[in-house]
N, C-alpha and C. Protein backbone atom coordinates (compact mmCIF):
# COMPACT_ATOMS: atom_id res chain seq x y z
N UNK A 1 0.84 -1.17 0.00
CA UNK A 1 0.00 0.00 0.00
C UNK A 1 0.89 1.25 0.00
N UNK A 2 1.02 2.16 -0.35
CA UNK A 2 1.16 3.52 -0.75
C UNK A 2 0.76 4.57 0.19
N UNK A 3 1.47 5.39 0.60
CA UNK A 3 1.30 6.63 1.22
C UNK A 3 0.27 7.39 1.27
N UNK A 4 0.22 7.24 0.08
CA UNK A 4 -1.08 8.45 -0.60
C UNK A 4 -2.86 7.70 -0.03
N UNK A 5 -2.09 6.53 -0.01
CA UNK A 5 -3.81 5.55 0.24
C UNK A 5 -4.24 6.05 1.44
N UNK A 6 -3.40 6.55 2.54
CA UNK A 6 -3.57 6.44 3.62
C UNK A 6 -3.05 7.74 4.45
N UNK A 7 -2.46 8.99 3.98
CA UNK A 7 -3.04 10.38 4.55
C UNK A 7 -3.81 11.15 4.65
N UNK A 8 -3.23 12.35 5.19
CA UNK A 8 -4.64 13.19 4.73
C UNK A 8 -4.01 14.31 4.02
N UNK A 9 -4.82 14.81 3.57
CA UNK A 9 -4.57 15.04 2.41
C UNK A 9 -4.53 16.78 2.63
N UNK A 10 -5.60 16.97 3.60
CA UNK A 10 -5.82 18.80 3.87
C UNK A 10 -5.00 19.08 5.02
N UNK A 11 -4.18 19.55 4.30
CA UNK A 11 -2.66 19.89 5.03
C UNK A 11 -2.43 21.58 5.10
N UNK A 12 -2.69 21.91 6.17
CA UNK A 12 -2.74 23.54 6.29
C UNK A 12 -0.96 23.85 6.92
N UNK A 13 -0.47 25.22 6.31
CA UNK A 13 0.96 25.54 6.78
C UNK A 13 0.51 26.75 7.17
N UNK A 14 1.50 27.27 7.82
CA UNK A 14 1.79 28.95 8.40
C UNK A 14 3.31 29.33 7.43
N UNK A 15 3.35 30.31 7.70
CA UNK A 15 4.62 31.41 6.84
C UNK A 15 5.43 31.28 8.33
N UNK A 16 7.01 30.64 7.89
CA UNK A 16 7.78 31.80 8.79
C UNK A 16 7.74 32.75 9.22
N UNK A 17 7.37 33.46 9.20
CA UNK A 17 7.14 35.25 9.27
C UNK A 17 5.76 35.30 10.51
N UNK A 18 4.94 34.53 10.37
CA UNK A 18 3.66 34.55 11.36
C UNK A 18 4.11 34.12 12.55
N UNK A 19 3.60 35.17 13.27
CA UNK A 19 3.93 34.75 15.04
C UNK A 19 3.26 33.51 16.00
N UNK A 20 4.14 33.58 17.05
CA UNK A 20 3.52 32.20 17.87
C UNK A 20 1.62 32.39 17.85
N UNK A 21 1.55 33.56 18.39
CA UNK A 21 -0.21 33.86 18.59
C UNK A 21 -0.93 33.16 17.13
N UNK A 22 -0.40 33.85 16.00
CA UNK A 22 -1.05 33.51 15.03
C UNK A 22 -0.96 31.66 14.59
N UNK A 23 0.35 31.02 15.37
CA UNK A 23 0.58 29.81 14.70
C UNK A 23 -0.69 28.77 15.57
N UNK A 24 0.01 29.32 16.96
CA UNK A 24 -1.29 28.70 17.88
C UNK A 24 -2.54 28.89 17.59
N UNK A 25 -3.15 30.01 17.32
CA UNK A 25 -4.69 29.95 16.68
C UNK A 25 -5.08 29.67 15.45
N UNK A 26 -3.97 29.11 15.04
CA UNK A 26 -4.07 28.71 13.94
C UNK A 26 -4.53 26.62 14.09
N UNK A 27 -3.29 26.35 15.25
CA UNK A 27 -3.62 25.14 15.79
C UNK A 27 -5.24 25.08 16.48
N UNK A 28 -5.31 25.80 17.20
CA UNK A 28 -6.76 25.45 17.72
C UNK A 28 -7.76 25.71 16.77
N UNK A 29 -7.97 26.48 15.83
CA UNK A 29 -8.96 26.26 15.14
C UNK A 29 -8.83 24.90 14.50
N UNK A 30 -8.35 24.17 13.82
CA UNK A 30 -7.90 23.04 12.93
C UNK A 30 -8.02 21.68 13.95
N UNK A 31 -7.53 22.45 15.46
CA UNK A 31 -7.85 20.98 16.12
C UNK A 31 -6.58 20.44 16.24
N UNK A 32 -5.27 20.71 15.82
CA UNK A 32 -3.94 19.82 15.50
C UNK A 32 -2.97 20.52 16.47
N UNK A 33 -1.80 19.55 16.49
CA UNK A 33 -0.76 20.12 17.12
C UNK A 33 0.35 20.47 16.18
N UNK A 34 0.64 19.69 15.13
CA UNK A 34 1.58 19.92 14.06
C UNK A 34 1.26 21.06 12.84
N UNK A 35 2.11 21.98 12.54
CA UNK A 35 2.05 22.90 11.43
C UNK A 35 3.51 22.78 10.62
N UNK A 36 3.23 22.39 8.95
CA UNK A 36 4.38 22.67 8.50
C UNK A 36 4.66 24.10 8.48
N UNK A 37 5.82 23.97 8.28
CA UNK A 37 5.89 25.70 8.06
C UNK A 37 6.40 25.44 6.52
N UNK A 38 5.64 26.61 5.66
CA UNK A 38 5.94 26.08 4.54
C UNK A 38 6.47 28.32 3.90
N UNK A 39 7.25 28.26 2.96
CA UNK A 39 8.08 29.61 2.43
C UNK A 39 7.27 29.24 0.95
N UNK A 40 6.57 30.08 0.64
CA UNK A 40 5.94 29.79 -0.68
C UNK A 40 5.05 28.56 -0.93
N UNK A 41 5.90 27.41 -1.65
CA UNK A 41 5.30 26.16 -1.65
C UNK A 41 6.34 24.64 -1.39
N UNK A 42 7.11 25.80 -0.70
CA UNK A 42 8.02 24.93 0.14
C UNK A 42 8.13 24.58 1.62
N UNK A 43 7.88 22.98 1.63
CA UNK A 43 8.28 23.18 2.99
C UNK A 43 9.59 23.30 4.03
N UNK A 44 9.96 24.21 4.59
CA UNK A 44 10.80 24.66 5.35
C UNK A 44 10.96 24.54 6.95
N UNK A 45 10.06 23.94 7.28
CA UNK A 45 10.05 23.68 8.81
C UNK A 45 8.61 23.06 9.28
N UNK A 46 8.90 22.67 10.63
CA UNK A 46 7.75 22.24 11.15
C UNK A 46 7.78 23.42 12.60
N UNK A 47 6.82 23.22 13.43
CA UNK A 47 6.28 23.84 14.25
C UNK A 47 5.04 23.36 14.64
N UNK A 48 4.95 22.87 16.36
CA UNK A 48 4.57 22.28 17.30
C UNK A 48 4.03 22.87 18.67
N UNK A 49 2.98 22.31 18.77
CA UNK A 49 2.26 22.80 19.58
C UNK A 49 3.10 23.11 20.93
N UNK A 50 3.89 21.96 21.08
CA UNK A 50 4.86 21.51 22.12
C UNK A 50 6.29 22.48 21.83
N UNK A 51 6.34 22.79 20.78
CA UNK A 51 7.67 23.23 20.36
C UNK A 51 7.46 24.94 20.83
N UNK A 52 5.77 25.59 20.88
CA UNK A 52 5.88 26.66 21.30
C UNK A 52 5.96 26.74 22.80
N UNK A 53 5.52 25.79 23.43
CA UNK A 53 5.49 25.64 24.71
C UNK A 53 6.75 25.32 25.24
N UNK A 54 7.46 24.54 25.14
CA UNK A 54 8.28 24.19 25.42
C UNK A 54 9.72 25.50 25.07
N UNK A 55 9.86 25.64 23.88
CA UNK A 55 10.71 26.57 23.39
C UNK A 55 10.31 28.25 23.56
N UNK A 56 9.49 28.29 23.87
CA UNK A 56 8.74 29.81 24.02
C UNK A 56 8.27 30.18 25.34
N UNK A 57 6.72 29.29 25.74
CA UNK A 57 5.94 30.05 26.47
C UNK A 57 6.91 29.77 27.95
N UNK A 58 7.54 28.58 28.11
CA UNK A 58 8.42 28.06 28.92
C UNK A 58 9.60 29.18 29.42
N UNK A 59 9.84 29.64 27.64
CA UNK A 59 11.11 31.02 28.15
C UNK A 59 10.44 31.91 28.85
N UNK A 60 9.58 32.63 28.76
CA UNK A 60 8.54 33.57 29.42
C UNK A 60 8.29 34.71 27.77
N UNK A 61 8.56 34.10 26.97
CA UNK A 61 8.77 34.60 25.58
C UNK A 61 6.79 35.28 25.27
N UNK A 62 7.12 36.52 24.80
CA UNK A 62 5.79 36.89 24.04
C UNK A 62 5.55 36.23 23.05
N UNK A 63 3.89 35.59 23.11
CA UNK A 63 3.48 35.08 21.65
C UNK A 63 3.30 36.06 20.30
N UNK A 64 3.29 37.08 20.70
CA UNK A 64 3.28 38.19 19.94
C UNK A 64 4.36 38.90 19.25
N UNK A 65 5.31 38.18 19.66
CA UNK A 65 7.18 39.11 19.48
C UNK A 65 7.74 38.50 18.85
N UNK A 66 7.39 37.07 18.64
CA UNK A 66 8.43 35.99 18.19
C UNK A 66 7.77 35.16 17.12
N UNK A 67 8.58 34.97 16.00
CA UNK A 67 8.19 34.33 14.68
C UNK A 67 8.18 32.53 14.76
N UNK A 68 7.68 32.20 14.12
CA UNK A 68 7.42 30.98 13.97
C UNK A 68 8.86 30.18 13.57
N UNK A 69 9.92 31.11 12.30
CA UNK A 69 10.87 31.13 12.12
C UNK A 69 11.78 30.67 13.15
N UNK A 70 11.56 31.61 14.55
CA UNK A 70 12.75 31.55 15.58
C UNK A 70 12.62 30.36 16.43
N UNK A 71 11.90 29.44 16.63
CA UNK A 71 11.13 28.52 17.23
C UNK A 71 11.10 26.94 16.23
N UNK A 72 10.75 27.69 15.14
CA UNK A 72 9.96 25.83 14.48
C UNK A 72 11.10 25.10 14.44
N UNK A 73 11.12 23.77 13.99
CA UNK A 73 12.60 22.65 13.90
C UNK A 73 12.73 22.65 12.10
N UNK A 74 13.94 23.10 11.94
CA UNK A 74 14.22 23.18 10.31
C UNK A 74 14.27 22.40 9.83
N UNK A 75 14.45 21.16 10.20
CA UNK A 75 14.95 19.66 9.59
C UNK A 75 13.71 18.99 9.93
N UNK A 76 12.76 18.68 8.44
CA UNK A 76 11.38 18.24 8.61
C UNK A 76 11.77 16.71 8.15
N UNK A 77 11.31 15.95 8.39
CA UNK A 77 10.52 14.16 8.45
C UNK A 77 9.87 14.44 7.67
N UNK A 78 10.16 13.65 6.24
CA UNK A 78 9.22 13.83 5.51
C UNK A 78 9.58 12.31 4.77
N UNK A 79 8.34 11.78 3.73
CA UNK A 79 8.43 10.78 2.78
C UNK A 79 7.32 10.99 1.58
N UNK A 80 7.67 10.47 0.36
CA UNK A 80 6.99 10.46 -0.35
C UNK A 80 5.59 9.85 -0.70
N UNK A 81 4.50 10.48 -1.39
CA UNK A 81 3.28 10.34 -1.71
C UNK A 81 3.40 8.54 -2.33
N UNK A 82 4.00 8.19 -3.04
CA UNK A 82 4.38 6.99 -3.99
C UNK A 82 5.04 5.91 -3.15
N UNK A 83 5.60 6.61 -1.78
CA UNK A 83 6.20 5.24 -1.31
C UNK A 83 5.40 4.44 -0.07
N UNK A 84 6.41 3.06 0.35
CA UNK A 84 5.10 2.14 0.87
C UNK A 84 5.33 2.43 2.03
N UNK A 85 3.58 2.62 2.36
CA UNK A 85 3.28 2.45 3.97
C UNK A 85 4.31 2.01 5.07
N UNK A 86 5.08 0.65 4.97
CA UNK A 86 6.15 -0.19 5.74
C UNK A 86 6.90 0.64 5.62
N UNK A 87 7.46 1.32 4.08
CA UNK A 87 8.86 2.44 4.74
C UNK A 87 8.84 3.66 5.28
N UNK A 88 7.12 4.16 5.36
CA UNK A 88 6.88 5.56 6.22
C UNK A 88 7.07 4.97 7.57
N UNK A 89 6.68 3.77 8.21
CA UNK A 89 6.73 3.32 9.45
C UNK A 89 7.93 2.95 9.86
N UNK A 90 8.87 2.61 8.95
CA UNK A 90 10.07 2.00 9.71
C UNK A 90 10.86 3.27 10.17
N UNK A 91 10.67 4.70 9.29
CA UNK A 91 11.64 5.62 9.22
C UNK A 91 10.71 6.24 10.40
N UNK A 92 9.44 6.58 10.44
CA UNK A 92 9.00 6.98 11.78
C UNK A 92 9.52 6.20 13.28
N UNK A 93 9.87 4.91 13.02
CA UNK A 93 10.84 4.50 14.32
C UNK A 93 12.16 4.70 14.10
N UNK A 94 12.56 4.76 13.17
CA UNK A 94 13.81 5.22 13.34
C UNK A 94 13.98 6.65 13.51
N UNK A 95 13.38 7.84 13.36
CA UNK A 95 13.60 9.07 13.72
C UNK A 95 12.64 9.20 14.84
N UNK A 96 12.27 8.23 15.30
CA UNK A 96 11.23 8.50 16.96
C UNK A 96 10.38 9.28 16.36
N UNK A 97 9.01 9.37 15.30
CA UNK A 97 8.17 10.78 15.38
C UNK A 97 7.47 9.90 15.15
N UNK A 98 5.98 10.60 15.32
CA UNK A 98 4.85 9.64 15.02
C UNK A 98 3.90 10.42 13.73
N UNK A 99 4.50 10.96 13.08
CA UNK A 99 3.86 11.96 11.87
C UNK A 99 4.90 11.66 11.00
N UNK A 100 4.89 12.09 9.29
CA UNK A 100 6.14 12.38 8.52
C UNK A 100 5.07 13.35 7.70
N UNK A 101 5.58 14.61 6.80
CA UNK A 101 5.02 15.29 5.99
C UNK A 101 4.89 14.09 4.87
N UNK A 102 3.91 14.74 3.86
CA UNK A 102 3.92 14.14 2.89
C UNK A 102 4.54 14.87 1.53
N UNK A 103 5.87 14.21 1.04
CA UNK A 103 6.04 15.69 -0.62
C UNK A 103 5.48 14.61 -1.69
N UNK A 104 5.18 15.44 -2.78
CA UNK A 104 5.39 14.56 -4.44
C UNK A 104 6.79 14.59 -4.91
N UNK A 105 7.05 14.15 -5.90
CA UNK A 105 8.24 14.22 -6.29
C UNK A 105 9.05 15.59 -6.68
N UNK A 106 8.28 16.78 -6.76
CA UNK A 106 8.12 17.73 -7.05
C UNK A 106 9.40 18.32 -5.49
N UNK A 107 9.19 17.73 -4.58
CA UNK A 107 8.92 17.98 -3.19
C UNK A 107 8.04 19.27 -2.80
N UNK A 108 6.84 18.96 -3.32
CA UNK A 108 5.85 19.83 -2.66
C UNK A 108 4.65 19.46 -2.09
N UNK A 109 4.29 20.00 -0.70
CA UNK A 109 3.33 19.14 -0.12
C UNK A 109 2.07 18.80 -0.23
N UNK A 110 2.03 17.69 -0.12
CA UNK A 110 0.71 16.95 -0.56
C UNK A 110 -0.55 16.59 1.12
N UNK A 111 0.37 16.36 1.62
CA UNK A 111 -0.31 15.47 3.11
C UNK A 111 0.28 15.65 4.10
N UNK A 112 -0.10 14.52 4.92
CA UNK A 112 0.72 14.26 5.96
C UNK A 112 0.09 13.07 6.57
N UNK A 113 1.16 11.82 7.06
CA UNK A 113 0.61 10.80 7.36
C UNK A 113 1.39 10.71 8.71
N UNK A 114 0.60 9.73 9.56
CA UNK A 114 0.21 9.40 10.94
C UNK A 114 0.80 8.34 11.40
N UNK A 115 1.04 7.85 12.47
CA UNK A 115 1.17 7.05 13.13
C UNK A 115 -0.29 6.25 13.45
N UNK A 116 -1.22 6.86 13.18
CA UNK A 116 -2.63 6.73 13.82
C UNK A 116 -2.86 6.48 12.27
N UNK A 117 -2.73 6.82 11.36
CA UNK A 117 -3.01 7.21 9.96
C UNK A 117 -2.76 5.34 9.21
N UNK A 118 -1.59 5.35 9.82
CA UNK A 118 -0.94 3.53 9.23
C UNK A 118 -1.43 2.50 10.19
N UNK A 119 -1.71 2.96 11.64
CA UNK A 119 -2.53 2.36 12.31
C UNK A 119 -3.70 1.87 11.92
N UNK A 120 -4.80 2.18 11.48
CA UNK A 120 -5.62 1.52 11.18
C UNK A 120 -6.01 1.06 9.62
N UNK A 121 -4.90 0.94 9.11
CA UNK A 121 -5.01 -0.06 7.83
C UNK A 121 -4.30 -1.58 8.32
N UNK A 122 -5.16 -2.47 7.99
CA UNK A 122 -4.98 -3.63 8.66
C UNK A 122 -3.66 -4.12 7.94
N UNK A 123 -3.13 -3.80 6.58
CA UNK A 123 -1.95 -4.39 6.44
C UNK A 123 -0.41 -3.77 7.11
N UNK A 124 -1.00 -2.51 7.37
CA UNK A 124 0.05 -1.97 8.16
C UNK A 124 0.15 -1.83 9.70
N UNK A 125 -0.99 -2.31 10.31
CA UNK A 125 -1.21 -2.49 11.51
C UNK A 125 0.30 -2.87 12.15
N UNK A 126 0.87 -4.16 12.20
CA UNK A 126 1.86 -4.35 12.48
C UNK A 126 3.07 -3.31 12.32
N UNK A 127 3.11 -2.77 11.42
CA UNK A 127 4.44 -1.60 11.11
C UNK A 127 4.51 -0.86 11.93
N UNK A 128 3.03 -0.59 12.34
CA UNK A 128 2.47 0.66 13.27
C UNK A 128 3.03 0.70 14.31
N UNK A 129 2.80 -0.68 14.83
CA UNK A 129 3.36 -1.25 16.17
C UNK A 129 4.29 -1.03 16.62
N UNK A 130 5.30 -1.84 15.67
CA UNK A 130 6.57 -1.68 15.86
C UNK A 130 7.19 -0.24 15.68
N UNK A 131 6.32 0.53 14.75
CA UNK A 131 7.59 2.07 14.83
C UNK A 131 6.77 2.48 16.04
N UNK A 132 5.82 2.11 17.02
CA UNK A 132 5.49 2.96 18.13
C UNK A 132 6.53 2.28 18.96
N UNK A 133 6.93 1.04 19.08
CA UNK A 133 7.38 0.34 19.88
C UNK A 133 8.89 1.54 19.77
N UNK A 134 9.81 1.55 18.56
CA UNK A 134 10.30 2.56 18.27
C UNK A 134 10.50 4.03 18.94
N UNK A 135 9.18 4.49 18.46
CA UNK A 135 9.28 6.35 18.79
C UNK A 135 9.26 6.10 20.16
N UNK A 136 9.02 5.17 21.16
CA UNK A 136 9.03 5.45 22.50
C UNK A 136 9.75 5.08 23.59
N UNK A 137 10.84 3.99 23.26
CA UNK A 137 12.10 3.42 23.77
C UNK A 137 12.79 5.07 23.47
N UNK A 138 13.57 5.52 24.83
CA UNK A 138 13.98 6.32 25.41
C UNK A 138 15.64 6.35 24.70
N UNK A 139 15.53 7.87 24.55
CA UNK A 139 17.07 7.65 24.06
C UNK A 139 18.22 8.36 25.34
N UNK A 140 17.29 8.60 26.31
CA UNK A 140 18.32 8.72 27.52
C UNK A 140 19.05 7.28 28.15
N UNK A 141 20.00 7.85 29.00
CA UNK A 141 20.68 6.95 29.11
C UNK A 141 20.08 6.48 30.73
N UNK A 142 20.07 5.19 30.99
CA UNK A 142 19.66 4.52 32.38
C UNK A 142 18.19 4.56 32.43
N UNK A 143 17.29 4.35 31.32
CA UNK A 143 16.03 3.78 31.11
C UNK A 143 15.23 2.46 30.49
């Protein structure tokens, strides 16, 4: 099975340039925690619900002062629309995430598929498993 069988497909981004306030209300309307950050029709970063919290509201940082830019993680997880389900899952345990963007060959975005997403297709059920088994074995040390 194929990537494409099994994302979704309405994939909303924010601009670098848009602030935490705007990225976050941008998350709660939509319901999500993940935003690519996309520069035109490129994607250029991700940005996390957790990533403002953690990296921001944590500093005592204004949501209003600070760009999405200064905050999001530049180095996005991503796989292609064309490739199989088993290799979005193995690379989601191997980079610990439970999401990957989706590009075309184009690399421009199409989706974004799930951990929850490969979860409930019964041939990938198992993959699922195992890259959760994956994203959640601890990479600290003495656990």
């Amino acid at each position: 099975m194929q990537v494409s069988e099994v994302m979704t497909r309405t994939v909303q981004c924010i601009p670098p340039g848009a602030t935490l306030e705007e990225a976050a209300a941008k998350m709660k309307s939509l319901d999500i925690g993940p935003l690519p950050v996309c520069d035109n029709d490129q994607v250029v970063g991700m940005i996390t619900d957790r990533d403002i919290t953690i990296r921001a509201t944590a500093e005592g940082v204004a949501p209003t002062e600070v760009h999405v830019r200064d905050i999001m993680t530049p180095e996005v997880n991503y796989c292609f629309e064309d490739e199989k389900t088993e290799d979005a899952a193995c690379q989601m345990k191997e980079k610990q995430v439970r999401r990957l963007v989706v590009l075309d060959r184009n690399k421009r975005l199409v989706g974004i598929v799930s951990l929850g997403d490969l979860a409930v297709e019964a041939g990938t059920a198992r993959q699922a498993g195992d890259a959760l088994k994956g994203i959640s074995e601890s990479n600290l040390p003495n656990r």
